[in-house]
N, C-alpha and C. Protein backbone atom coordinates (compact mmCIF):
# COMPACT_ATOMS: atom_id res chain seq x y z
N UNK A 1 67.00 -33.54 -17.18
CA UNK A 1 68.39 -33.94 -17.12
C UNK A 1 68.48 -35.26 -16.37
N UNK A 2 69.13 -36.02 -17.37
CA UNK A 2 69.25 -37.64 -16.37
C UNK A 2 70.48 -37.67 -16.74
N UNK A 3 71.61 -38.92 -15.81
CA UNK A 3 72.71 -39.67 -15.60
C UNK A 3 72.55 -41.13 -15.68
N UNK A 4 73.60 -41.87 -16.27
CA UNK A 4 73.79 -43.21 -16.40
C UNK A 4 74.81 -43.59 -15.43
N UNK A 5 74.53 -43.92 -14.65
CA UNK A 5 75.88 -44.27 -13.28
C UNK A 5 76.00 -45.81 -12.83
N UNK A 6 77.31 -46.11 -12.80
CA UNK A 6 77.82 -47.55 -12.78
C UNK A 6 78.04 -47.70 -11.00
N UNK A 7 77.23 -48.75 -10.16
CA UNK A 7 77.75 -49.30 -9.29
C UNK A 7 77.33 -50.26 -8.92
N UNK A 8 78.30 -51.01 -7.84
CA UNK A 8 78.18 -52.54 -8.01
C UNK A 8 77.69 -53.82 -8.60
N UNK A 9 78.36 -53.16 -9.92
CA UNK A 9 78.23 -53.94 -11.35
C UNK A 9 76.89 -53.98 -11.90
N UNK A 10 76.07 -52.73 -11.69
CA UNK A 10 75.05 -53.04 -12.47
C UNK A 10 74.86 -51.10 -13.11
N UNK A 11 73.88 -51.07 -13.42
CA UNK A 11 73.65 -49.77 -14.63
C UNK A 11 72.59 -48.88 -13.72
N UNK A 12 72.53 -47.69 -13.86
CA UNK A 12 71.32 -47.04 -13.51
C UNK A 12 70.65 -45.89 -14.17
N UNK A 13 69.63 -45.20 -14.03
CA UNK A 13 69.66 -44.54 -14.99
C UNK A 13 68.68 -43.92 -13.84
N UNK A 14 69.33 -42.35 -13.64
CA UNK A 14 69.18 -41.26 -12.36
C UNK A 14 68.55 -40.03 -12.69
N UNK A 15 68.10 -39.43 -12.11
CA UNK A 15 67.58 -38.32 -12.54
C UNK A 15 67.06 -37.08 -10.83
N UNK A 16 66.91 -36.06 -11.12
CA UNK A 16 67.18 -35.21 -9.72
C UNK A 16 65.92 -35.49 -8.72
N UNK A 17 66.33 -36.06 -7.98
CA UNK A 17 65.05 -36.10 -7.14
C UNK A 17 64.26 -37.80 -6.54
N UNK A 18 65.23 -38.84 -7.61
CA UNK A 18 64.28 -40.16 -7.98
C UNK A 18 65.59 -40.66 -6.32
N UNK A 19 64.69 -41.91 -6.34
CA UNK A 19 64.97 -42.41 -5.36
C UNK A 19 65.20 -44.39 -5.50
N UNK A 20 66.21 -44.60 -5.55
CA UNK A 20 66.92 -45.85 -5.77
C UNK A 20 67.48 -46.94 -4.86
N UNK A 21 67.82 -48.06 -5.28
CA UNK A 21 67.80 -48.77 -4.31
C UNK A 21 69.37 -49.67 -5.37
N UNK A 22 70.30 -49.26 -4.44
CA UNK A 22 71.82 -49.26 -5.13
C UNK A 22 71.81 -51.06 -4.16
N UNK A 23 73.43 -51.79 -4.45
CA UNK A 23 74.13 -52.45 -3.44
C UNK A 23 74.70 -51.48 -2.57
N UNK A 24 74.80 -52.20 -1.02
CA UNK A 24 74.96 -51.85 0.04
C UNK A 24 76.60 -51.14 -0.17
N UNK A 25 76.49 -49.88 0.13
CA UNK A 25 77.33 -48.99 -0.06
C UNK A 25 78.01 -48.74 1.64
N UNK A 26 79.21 -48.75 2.11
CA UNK A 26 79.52 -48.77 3.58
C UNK A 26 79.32 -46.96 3.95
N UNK A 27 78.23 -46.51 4.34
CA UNK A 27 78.47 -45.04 4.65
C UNK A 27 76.75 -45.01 5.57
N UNK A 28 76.92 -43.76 6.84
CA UNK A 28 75.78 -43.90 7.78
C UNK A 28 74.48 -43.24 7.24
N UNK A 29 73.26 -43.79 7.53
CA UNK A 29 72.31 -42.75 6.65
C UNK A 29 72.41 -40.90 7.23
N UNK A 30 71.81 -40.52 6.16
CA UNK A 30 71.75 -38.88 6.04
C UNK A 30 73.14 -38.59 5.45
N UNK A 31 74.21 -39.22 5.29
CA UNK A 31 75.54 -38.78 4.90
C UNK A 31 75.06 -38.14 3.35
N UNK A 32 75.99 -37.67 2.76
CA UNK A 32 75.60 -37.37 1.37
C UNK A 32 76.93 -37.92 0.84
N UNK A 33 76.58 -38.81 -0.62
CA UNK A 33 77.94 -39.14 -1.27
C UNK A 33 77.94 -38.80 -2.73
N UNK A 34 79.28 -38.78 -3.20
CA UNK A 34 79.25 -38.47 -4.47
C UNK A 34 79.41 -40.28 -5.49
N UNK A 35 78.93 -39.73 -6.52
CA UNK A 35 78.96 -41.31 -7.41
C UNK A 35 79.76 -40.51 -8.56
N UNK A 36 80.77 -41.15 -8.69
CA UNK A 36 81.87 -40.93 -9.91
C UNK A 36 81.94 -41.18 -10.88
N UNK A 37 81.38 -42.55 -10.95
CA UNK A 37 81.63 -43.62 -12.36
C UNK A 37 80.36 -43.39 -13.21
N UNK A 38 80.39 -42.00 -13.85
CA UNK A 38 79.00 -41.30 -14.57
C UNK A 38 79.51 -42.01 -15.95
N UNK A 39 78.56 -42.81 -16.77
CA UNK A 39 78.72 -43.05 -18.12
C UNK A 39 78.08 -42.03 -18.80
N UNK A 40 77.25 -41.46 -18.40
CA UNK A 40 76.55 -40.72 -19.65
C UNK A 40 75.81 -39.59 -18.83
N UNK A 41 75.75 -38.20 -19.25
CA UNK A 41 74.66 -37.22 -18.98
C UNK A 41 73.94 -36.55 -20.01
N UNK A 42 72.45 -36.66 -19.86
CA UNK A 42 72.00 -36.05 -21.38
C UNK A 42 71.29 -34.87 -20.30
N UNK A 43 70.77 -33.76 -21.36
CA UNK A 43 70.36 -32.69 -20.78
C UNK A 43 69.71 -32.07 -21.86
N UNK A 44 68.70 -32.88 -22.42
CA UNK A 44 67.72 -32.05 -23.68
C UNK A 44 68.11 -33.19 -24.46
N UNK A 45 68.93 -32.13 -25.68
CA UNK A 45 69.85 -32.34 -26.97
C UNK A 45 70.89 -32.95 -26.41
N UNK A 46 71.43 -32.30 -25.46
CA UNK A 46 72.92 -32.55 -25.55
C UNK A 46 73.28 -33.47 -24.27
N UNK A 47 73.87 -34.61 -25.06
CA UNK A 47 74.58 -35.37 -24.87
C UNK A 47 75.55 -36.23 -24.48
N UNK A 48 76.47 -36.20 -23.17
CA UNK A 48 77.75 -36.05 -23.15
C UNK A 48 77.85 -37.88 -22.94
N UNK A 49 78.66 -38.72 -23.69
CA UNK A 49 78.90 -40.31 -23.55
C UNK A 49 80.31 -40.27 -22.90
N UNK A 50 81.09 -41.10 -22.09
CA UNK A 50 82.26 -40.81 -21.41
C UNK A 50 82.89 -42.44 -22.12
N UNK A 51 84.25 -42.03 -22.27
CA UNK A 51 85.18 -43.15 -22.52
C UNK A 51 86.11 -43.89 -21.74
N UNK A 52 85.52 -45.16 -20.79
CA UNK A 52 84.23 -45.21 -20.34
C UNK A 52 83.39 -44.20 -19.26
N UNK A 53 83.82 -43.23 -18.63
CA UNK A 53 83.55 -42.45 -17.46
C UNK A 53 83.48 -40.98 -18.55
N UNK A 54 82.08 -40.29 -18.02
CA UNK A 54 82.51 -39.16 -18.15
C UNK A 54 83.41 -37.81 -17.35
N UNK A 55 84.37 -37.11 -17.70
CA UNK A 55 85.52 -36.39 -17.19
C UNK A 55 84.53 -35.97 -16.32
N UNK A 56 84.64 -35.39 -15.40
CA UNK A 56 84.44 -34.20 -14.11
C UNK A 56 83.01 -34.54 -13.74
N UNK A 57 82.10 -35.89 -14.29
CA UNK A 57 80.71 -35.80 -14.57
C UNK A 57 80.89 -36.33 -12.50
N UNK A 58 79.77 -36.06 -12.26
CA UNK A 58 79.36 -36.80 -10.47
C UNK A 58 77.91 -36.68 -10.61
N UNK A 59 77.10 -37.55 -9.15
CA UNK A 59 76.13 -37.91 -9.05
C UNK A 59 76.40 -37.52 -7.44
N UNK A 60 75.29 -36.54 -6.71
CA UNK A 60 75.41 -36.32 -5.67
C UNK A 60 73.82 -36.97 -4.70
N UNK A 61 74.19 -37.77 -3.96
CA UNK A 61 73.09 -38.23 -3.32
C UNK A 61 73.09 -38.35 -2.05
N UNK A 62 71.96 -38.75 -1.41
CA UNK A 62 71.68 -38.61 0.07
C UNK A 62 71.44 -39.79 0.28
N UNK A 63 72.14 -41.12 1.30
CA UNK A 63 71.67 -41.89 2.22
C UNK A 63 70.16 -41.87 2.45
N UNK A 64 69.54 -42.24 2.25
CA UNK A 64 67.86 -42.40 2.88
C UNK A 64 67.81 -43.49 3.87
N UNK A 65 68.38 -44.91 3.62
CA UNK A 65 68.29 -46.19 4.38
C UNK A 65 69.20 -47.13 4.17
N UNK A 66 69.28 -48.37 5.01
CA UNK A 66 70.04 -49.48 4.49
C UNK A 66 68.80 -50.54 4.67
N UNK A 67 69.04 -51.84 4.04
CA UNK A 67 67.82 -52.58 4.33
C UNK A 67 68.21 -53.85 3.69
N UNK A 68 67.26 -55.13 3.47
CA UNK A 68 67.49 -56.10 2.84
C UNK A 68 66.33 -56.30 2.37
N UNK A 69 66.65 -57.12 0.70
CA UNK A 69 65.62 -57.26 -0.08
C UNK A 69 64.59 -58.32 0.09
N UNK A 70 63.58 -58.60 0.04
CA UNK A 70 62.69 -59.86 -0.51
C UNK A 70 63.24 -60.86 -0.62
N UNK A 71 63.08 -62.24 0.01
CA UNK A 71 64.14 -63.36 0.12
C UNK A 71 63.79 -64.04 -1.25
N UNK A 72 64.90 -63.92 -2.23
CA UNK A 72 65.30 -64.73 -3.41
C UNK A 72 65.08 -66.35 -3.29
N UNK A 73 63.87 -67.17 -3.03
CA UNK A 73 64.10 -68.55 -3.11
C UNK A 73 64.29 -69.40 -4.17
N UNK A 74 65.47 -70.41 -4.03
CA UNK A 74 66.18 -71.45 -4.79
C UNK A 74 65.30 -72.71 -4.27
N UNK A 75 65.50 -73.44 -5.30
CA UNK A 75 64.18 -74.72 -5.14
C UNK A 75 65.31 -75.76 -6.66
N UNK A 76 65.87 -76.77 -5.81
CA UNK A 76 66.88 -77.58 -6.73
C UNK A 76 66.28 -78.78 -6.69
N UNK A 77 65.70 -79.78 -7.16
CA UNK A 77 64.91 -81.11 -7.62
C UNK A 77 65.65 -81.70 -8.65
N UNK A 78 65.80 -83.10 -8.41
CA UNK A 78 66.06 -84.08 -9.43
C UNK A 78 65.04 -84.80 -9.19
N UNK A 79 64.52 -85.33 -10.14
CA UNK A 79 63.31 -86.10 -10.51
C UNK A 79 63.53 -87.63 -10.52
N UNK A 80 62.49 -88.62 -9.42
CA UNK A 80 62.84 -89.97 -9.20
C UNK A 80 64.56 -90.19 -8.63
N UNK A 81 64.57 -89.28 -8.28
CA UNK A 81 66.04 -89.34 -7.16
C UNK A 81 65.53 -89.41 -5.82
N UNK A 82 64.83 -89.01 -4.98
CA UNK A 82 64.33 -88.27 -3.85
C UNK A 82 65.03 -87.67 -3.24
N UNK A 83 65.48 -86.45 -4.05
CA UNK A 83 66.58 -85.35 -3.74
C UNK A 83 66.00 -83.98 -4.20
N UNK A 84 65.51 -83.29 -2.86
CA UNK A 84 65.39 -81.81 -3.45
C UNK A 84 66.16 -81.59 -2.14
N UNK A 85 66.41 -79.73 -2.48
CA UNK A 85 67.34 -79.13 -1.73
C UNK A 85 66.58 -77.46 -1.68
N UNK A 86 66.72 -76.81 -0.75
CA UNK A 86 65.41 -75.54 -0.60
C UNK A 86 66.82 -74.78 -0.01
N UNK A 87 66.52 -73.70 -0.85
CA UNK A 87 67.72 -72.39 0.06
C UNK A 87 67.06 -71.21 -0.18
N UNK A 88 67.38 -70.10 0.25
CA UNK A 88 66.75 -68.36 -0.05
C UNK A 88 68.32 -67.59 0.15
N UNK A 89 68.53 -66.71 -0.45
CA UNK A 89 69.35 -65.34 0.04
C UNK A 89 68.28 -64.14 0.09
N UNK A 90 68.58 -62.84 0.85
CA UNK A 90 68.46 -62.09 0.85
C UNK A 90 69.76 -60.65 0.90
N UNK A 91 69.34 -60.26 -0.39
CA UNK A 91 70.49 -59.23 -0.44
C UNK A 91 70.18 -58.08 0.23
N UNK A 92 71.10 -57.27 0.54
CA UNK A 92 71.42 -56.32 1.28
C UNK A 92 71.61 -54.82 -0.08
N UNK A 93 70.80 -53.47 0.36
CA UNK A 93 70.76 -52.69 -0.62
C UNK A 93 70.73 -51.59 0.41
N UNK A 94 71.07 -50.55 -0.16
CA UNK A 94 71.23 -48.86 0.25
C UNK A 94 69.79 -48.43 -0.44
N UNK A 95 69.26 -47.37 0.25
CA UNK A 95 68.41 -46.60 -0.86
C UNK A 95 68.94 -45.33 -0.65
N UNK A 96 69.14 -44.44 -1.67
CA UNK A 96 69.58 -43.30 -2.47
C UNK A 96 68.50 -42.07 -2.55
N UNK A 97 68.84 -40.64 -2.32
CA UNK A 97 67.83 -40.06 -3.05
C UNK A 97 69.04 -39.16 -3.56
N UNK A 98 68.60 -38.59 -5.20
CA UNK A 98 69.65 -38.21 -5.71
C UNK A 98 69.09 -36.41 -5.78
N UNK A 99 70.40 -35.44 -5.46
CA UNK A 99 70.40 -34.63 -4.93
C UNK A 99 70.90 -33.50 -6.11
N UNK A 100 71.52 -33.91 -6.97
CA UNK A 100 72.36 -33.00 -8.02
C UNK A 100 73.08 -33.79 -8.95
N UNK A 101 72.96 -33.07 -10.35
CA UNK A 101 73.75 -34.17 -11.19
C UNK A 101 74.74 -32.85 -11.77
N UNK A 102 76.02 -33.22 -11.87
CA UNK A 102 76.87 -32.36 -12.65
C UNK A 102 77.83 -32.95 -13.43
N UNK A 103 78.05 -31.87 -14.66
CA UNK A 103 78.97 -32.34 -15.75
C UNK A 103 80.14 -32.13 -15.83
């Protein structure tokens, strides 16, 4: 049994037990939260697709950590200008362990 769950604009695809690394969600670790915005639960055969959300569907998970990712470096050059420009972000992510999926 897996779930398709929508947050902070990106897709996931969940299943009981896996362990994820969402955007930074405001809640303390060990809390447990529910995820709402279920697009899809399959379970074998069957199927359920939501328009766009499926009705009553949730994703129940556990806080594990908060943390920040691997620094993203930007590297901007114009050529025979003598203009480069050097930056990095590092994003900020939750990790998840998912606890129960229901329909």
């Amino acid at each position: 049994m897996y779930a398709v769950i929508s947050t902070g604009g990106k897709q996931y695809k969940l299943a009981k037990g896996d362990v994820c690394r969402i955007e930074k969600l405001e809640a303390e670790e060990g809390t447990t939260i529910d995820l709402d915005k279920v697009l899809m639960i399959a379970d074998g055969d069957n199927i359920n697709i939501g328009t766009p959300y499926v009705a009553g569907g949730k994703v129940t998970a556990t806080i594990k950590s908060h943390g920040r990712a691997k620094k993203v470096e930007i590297m901007k050059f114009r050529r025979r200008k003598h203009h480069q420009k050097r930056t990095g972000h590092r994003q900020y992510f939750t990790e998840i362990e998912v606890t129960g999926i229901s329909a």
